[in-house]
C-alpha atoms as a PDB file:
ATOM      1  CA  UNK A   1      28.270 -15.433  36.962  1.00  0.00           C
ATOM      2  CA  UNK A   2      27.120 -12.300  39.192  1.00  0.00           C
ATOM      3  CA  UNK A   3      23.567 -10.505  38.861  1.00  0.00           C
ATOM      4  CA  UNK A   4      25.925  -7.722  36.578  1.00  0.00           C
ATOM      5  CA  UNK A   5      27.496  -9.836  34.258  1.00  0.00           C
ATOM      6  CA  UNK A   6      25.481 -10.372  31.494  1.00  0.00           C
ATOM      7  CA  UNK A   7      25.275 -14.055  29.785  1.00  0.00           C
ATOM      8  CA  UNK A   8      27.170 -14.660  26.763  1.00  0.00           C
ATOM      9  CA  UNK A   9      24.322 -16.136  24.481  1.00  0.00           C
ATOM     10  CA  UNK A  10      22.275 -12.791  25.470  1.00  0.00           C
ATOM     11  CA  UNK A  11      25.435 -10.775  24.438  1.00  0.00           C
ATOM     12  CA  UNK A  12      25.494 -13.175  21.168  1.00  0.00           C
ATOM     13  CA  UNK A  13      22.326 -12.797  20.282  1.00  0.00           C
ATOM     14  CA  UNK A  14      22.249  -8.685  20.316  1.00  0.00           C
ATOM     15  CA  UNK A  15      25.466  -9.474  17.882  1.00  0.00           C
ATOM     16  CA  UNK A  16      24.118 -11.640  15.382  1.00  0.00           C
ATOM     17  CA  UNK A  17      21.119  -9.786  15.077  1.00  0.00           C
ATOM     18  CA  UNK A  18      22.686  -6.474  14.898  1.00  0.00           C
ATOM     19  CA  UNK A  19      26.067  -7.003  13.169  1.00  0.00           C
ATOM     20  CA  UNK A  20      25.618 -10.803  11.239  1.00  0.00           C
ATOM     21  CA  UNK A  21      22.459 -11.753   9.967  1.00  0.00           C
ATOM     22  CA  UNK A  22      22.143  -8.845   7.832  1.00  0.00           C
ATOM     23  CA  UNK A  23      25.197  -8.841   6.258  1.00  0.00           C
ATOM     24  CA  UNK A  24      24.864 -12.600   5.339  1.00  0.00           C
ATOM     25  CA  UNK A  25      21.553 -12.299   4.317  1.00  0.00           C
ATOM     26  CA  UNK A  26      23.039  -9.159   1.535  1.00  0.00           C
ATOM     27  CA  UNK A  27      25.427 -11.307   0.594  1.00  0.00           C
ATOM     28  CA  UNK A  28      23.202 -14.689  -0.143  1.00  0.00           C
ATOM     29  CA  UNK A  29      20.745 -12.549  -1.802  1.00  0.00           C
ATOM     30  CA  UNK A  30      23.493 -11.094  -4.175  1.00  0.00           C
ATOM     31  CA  UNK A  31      24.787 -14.618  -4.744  1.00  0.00           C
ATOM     32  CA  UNK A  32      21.052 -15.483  -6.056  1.00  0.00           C
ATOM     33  CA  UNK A  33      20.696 -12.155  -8.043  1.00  0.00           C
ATOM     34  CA  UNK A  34      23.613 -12.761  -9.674  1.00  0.00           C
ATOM     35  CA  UNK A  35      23.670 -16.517  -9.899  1.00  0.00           C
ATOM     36  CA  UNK A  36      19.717 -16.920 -10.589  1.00  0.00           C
ATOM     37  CA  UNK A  37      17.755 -17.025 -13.479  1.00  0.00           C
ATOM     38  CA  UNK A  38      14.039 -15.550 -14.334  1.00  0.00           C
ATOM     39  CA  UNK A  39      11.609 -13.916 -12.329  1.00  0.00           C
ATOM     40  CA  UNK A  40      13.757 -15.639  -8.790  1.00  0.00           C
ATOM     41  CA  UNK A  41      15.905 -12.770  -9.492  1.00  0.00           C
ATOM     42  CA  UNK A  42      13.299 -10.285  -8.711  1.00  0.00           C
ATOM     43  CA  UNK A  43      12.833 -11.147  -4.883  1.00  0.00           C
ATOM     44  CA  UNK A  44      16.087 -11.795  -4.054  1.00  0.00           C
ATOM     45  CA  UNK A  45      16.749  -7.917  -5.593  1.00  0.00           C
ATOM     46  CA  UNK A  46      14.181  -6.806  -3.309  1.00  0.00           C
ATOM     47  CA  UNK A  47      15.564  -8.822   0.105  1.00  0.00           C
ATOM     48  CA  UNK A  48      19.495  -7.421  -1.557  1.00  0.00           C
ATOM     49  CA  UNK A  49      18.267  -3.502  -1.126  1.00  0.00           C
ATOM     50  CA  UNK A  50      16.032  -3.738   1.968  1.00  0.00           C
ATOM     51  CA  UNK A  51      19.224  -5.757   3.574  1.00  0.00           C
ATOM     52  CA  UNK A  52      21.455  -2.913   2.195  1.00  0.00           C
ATOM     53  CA  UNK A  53      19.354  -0.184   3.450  1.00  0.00           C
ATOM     54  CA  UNK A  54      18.930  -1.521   6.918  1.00  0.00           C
ATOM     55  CA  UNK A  55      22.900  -1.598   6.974  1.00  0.00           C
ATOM     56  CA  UNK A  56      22.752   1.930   5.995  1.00  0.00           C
ATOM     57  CA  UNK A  57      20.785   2.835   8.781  1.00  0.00           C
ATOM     58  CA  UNK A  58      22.388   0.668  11.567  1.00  0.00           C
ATOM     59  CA  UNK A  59      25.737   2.514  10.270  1.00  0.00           C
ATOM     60  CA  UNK A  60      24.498   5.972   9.661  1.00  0.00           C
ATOM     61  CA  UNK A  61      25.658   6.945  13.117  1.00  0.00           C
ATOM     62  CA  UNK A  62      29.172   6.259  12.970  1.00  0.00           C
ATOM     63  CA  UNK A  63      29.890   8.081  10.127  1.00  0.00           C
ATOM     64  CA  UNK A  64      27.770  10.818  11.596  1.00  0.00           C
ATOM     65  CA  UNK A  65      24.744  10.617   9.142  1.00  0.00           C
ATOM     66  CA  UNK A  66      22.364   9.529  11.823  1.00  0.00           C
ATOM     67  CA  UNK A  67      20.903  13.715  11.485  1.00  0.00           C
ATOM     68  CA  UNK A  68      17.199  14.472   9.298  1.00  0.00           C
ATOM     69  CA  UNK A  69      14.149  12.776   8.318  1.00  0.00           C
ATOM     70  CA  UNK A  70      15.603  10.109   6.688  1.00  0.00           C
ATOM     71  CA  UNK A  71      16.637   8.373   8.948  1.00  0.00           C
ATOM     72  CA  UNK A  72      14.885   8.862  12.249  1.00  0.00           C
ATOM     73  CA  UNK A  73      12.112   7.257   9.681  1.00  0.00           C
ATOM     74  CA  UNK A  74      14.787   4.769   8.918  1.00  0.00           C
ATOM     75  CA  UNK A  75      15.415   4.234  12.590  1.00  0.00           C
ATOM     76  CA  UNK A  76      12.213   3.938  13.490  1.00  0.00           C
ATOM     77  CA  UNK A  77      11.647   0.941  10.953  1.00  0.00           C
ATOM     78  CA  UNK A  78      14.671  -0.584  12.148  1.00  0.00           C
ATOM     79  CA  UNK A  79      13.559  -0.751  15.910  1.00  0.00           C
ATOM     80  CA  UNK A  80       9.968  -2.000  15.463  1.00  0.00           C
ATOM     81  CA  UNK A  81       9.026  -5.138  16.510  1.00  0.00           C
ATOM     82  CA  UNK A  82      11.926  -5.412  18.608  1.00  0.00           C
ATOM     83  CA  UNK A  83      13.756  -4.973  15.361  1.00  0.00           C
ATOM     84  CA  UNK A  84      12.934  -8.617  14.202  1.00  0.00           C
ATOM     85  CA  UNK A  85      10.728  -6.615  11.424  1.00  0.00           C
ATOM     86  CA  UNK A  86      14.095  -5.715   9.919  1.00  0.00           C
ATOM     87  CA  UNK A  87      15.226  -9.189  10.013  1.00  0.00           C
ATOM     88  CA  UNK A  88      12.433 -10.810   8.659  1.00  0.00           C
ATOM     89  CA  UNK A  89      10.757  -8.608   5.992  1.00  0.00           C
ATOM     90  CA  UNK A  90      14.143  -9.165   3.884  1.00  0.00           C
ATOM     91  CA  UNK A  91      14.319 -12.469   4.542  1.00  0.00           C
ATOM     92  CA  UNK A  92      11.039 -13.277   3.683  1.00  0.00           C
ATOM     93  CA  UNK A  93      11.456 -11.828   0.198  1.00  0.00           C
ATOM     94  CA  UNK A  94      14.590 -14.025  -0.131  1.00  0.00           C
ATOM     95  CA  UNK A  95      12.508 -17.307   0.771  1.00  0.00           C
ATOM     96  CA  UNK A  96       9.987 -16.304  -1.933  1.00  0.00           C
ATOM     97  CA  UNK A  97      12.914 -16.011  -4.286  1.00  0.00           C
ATOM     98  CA  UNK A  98      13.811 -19.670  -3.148  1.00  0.00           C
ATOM     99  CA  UNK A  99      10.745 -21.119  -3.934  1.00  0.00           C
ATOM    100  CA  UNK A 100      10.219 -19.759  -7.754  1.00  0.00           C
ATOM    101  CA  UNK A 101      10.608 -22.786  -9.845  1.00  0.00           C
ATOM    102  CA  UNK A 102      13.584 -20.838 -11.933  1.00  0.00           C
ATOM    103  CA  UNK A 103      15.857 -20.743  -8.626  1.00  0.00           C
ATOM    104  CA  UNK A 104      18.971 -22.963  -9.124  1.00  0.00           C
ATOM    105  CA  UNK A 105      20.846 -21.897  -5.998  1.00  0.00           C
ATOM    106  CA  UNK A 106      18.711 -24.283  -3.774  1.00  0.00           C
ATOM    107  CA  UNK A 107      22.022 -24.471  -1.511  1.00  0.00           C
ATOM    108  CA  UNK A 108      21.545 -20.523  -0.299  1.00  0.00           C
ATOM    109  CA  UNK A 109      18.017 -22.015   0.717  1.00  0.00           C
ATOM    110  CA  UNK A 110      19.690 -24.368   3.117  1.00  0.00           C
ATOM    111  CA  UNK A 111      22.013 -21.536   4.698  1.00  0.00           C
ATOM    112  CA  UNK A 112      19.160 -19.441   4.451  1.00  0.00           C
ATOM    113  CA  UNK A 113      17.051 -22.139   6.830  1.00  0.00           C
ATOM    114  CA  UNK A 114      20.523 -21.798   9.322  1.00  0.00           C
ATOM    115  CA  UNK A 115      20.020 -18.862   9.632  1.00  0.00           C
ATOM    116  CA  UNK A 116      16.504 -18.186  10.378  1.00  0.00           C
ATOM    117  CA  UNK A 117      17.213 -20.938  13.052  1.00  0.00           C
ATOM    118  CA  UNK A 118      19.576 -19.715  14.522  1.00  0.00           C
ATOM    119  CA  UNK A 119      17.931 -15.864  14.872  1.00  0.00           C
ATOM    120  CA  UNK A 120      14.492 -17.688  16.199  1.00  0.00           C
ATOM    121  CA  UNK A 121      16.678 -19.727  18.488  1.00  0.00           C
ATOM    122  CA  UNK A 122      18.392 -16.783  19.597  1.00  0.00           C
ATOM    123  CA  UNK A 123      15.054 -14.571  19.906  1.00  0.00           C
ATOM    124  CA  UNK A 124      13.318 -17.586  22.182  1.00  0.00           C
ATOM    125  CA  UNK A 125      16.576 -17.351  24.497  1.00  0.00           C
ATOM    126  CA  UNK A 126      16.373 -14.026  25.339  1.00  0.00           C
ATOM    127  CA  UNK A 127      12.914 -13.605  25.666  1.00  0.00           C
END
């Protein structure tokens, strides 16, 4: 590997977090919106439109939307904290949805835990 070849887990790890971890995160959170019962509903609705809305804004620019207030605000969410704010805000809502007593999809916790893993994992090695 030469000094301008850049290593494959840093390349991975600008992929996941841009381009993977939200849209799995959408999709478990729909799973336990749709699949839960109660007030576990609730959170996982939250973590379902902040994961939504943080896929607007990541693909606002190619379909040339990426123009106004909206979303240099947007934008600006999106990129603090290195952009693990993003990340994690949503995800924390869809934990708290995990541990209301009326949750029944305790497996989306487990894939949920993967993930988080694999993002801090990620985070550490390119740090």
């Amino acid at each position: 590997m030469s000094f301008l070849e850049p290593d494959p887990v840093l390349l991975w790890a600008i992929f996941f977090n841009k381009f993977v971890y939200l849209e799995i995160l959408a999709g478990l959170a729909l799973v336990r919106v749709i699949l839960g019962h109660g007030p576990g509903r609730w959170p996982a609705l939250i973590a379902l439109l902040l994961a939504l809305a943080a896929l607007a804004t990541i693909f606002a620019p190619a379909v040339g939307l990426n123009s106004g207030p909206l979303y240099v605000q947007a934008d600006s969410l999106m990129r603090h904290g290195g952009g693990l704010t993003a990340l994690l805000v949503p995800s924390a809502f869809l934990a708290l949805s995990g541990f209301i007593k009326t949750a029944k999809t305790h497996w989306l916790d487990a894939i949920h835990f993967l993930m988080l893993a694999v993002l801090f994992g990620l985070t550490w090695y390119a740090a």
